[in-house]
Protein backbone atom coordinates (compact mmCIF):
# COMPACT_ATOMS: atom_id res chain seq x y z
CA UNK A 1 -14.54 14.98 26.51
CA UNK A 2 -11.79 14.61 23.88
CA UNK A 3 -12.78 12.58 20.95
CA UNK A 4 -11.72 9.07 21.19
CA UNK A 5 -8.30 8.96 18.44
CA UNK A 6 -9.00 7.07 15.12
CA UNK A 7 -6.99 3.51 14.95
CA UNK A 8 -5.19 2.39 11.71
CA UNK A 9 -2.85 -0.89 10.68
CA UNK A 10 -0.09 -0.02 8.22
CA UNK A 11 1.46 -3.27 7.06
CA UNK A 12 5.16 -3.17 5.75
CA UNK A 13 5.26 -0.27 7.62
CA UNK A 14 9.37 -0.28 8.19
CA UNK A 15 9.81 1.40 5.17
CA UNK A 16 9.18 3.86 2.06
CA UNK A 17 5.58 4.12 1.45
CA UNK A 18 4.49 2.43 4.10
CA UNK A 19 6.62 4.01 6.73
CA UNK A 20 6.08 7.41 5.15
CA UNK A 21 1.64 6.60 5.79
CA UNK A 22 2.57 5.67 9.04
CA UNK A 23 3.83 8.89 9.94
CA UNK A 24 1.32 11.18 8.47
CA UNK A 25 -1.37 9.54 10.04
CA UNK A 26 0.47 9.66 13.49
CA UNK A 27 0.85 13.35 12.89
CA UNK A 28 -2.93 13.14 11.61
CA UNK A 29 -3.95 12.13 15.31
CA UNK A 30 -4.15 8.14 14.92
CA UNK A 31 -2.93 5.60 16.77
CA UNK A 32 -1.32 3.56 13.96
CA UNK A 33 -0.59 -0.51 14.31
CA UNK A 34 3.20 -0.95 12.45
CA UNK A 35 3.41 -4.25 11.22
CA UNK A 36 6.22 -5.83 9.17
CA UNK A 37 8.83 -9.02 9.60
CA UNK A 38 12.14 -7.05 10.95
CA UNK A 39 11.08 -5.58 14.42
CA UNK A 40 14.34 -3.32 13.66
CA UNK A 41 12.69 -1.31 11.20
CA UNK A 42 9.59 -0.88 12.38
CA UNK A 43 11.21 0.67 15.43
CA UNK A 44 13.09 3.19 13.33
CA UNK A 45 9.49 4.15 11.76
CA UNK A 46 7.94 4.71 15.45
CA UNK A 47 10.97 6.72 16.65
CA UNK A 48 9.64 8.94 14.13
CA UNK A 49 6.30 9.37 14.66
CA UNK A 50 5.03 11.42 18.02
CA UNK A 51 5.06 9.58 21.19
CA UNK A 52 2.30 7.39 22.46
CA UNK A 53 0.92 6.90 18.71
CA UNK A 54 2.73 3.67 17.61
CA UNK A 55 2.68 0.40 18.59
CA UNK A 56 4.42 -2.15 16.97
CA UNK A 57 3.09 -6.12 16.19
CA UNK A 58 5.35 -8.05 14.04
CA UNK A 59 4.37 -10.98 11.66
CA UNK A 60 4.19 -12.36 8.18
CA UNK A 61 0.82 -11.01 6.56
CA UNK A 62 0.81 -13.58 4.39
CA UNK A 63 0.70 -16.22 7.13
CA UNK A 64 -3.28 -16.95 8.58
CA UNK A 65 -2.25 -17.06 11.66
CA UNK A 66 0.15 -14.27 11.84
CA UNK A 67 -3.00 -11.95 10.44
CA UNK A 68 -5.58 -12.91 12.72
CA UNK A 69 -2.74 -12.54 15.80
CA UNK A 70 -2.12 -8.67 14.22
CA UNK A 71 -5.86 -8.00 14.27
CA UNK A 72 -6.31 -9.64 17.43
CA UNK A 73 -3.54 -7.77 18.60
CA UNK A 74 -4.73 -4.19 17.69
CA UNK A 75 -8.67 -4.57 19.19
CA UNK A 76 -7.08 -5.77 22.67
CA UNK A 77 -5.28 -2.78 22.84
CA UNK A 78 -7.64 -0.23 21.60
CA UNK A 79 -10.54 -1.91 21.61
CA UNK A 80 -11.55 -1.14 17.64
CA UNK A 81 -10.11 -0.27 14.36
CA UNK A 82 -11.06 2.32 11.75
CA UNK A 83 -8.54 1.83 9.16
CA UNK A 84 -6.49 -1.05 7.24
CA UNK A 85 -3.29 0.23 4.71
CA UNK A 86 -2.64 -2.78 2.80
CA UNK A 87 1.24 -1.95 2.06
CA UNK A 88 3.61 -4.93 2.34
CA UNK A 89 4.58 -6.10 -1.11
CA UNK A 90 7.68 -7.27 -2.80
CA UNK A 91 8.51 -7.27 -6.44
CA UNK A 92 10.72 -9.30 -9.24
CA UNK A 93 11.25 -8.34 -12.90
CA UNK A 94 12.92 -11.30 -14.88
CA UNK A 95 12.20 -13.60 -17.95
CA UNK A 96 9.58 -15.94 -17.56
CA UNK A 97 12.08 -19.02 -18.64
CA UNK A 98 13.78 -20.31 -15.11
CA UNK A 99 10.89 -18.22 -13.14
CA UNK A 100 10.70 -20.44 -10.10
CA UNK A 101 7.19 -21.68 -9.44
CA UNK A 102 8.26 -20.92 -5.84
CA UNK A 103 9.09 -17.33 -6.72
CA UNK A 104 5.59 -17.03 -8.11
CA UNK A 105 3.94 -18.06 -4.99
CA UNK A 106 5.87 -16.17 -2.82
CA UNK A 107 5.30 -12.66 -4.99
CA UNK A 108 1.39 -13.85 -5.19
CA UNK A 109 1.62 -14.66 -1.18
CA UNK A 110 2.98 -11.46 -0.05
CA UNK A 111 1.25 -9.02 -2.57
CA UNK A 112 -2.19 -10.62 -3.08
CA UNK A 113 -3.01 -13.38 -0.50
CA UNK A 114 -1.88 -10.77 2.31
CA UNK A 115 -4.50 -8.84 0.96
CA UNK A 116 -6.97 -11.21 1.20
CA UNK A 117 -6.55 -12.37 4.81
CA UNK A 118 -5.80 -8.76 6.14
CA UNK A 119 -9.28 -7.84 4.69
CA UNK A 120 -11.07 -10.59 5.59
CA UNK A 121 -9.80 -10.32 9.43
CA UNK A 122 -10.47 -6.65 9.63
CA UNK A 123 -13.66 -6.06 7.89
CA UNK A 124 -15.57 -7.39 11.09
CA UNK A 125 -14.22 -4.31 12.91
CA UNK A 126 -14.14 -1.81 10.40
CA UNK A 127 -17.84 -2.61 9.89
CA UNK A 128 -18.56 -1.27 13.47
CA UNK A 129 -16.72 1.86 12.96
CA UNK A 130 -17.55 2.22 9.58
CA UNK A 131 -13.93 2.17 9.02
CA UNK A 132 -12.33 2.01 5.39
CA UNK A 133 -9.50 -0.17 3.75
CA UNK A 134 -6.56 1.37 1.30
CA UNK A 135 -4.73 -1.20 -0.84
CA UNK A 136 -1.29 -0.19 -2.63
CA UNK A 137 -1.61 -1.12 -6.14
CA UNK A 138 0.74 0.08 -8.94
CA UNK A 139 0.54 1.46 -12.37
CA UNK A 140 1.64 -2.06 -12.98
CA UNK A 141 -1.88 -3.49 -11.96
CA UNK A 142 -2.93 -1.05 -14.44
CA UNK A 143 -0.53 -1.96 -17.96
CA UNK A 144 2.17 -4.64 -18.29
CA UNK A 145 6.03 -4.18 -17.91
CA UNK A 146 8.50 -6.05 -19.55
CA UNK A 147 9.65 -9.23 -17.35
CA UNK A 148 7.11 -7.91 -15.06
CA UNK A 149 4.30 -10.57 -15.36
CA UNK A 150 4.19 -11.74 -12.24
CA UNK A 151 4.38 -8.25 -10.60
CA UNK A 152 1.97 -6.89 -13.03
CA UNK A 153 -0.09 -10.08 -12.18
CA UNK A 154 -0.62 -9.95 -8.38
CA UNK A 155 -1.14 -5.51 -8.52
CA UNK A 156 -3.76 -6.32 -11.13
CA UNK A 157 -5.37 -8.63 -8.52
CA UNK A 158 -5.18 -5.92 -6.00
CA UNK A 159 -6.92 -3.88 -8.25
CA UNK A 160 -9.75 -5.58 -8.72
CA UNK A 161 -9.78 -7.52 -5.63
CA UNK A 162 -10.34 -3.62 -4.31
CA UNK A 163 -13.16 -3.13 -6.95
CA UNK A 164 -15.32 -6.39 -6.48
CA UNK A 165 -14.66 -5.81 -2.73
CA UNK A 166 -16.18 -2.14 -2.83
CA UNK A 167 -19.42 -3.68 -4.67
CA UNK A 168 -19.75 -5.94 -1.25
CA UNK A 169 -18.52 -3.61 1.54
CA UNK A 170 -20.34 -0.21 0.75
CA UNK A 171 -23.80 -1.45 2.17
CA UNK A 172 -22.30 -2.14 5.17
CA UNK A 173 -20.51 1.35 5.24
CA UNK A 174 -16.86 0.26 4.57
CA UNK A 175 -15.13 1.69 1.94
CA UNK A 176 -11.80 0.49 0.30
CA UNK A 177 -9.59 2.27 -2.49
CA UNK A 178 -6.45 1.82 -3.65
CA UNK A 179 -3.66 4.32 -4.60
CA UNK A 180 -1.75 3.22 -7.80
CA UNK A 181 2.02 4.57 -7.77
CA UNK A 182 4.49 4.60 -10.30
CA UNK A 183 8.35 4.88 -9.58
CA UNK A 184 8.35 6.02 -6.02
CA UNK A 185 11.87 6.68 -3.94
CA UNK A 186 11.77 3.52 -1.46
CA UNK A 187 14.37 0.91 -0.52
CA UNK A 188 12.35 -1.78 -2.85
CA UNK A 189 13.49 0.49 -5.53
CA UNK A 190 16.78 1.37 -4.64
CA UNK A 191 18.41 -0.01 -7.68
CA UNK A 192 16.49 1.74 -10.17
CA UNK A 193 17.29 4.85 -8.65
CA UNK A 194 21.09 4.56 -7.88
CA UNK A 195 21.07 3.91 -11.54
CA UNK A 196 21.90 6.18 -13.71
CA UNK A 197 20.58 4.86 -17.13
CA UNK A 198 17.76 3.48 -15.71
CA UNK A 199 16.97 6.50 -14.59
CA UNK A 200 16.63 8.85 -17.09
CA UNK A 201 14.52 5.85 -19.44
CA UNK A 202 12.31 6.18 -16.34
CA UNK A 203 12.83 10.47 -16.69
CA UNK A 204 12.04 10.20 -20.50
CA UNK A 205 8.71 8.69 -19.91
CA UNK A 206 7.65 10.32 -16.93
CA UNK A 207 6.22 13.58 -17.24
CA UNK A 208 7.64 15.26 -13.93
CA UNK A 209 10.97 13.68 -14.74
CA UNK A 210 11.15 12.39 -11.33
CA UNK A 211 10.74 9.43 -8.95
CA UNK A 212 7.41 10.08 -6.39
CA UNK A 213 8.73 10.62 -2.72
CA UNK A 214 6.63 8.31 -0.39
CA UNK A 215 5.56 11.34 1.88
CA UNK A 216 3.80 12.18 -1.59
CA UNK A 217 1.45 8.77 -2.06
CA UNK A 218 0.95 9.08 1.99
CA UNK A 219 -0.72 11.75 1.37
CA UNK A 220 -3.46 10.57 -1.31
CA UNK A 221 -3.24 7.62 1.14
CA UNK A 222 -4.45 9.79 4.15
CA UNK A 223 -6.89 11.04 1.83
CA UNK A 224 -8.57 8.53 0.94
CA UNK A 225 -9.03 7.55 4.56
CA UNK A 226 -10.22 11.15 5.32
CA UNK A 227 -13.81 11.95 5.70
CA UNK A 228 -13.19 14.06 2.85
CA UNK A 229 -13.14 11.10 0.95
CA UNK A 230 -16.95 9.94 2.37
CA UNK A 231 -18.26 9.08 -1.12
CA UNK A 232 -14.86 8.07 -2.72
CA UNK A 233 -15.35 3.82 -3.08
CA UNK A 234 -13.67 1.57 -5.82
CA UNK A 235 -11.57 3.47 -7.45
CA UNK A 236 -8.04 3.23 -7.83
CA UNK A 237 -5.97 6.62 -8.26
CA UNK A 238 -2.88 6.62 -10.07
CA UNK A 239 0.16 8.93 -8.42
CA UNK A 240 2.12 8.60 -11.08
CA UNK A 241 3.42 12.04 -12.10
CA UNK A 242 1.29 11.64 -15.35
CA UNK A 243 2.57 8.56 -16.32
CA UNK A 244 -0.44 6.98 -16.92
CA UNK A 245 -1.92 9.58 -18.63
CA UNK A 246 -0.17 8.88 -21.83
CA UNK A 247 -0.87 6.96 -24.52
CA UNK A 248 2.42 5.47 -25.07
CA UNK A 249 3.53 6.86 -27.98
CA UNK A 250 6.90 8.84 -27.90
CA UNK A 251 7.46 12.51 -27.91
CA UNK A 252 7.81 13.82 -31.65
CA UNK A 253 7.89 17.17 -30.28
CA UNK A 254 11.23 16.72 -28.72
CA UNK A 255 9.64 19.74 -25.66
């Protein structure tokens, strides 16, 4: 009898990191749940990934209703669920003078409240297959960033929304993680990397002078899903090309 495939939800899972976890975990043998707001791109991600292993529920994640009808969604059709990607986010970098209060909300809706409801509808399920969550924090959950504080505000939530949860969950033989990321080459990004100057401030602090390719935090991603990962719980792992791994200071050797 061929074992029964493992079944994961990968929200924002149109694009970059998201649509890059999707894929490796299709090629990995799951059946993976897309979920995101523009059915176009999520089909573009499945057309990618091998046949029969997609299947695609739209909705807003930060919406109640919209996360209990994606969870509800996935059991009817496969009848369980081992893991839960927390992806979706959105980010703004400005000065906090004529920061909307609606602006605010929205960022804190979509990166941390999503998180919240996601969890809490899953957890049921992943506690009968003793299934595990991975949340997409940042290295800005981990330090500030100038005109970043409301960024740097909601991945510090998912930071240690993903510790404090891992204190609760473990007994009942979930685990949840998160992967931190620095500069990674997605669409959400696209203007710091079409940018030239931006760029190489971003090379100068960086330590492999690059951007991350999604395919690359998919990977620690898949990982940390991975029974490999059995006694991996709470932690957060930077992929960061080193970034974080400085001290801040500059380079006096010029090297």
């Amino acid at each position: 009898m061929s074992e029964q495939p493992k079944i994961a939800i990968v929200t924002g899972a149109g694009s970059g990191i998201g649509a890059a976890t999707a894929l490796l975990l299709s090629q990995r043998g799951y059946k993976v749940v897309l979920n995101g707001r523009t059915r176009e791109k999520l089909d573009q991600s499945a057309a990618k990934m091998p046949a029969g292993s997609a299947y695609i529920v739209t909705g807003d994640v930060s919406n109640k209703d919209d996360v209990n009808a994606l969870v509800t969604a996935t059991i009817e059709q496969f009848g369980r669920l081992d893991l839960l990607v927390n992806n979706a986010a959105i980010a703004s970098f400005q000065p906090i003078e004529g920061f909307a209060a609606e602006d605010w909300d929205t960022q804190m809706n979509i990166n941390v409240r999503s998180v919240f409801l996601m969890t809490q509808a899953a957890v049921p399920y992943l506690r009968e297959s003793q299934g595990s969550i991975v949340n997409i924090s940042s290295v800005s959950g981990i330090g500030g960033d100038w005109n970043g504080f409301c960024y740097n505000a909601s991945k510090g939530a998912v930071s240690n929304f993903t510790r404090a949860m891992a204190l609760d969950l473990a007994p009942q033989g979930v685990r949840i993680n998160a992967v931190a990321p620095s500069l990674t080459d997605t669409d959400m990004a696209a203007d710091v990397i079409n940018n030239d100057e931006v760029m190489e401030a971003f090379k100068a602090r960086l330590p492999m002078r690059r951007a991350a390719r999604p395919s690359e935090v998919a990977s620690v991603i898949a990982f940390l899903a991975s029974d490999d990962a059995s006694f991996v719980n709470g932690t957060i792992i930077p992929v960061d090309g080193g970034l974080s791994a400085s001290n801040g200071q500059p380079n006096l050797t010029g090297s």
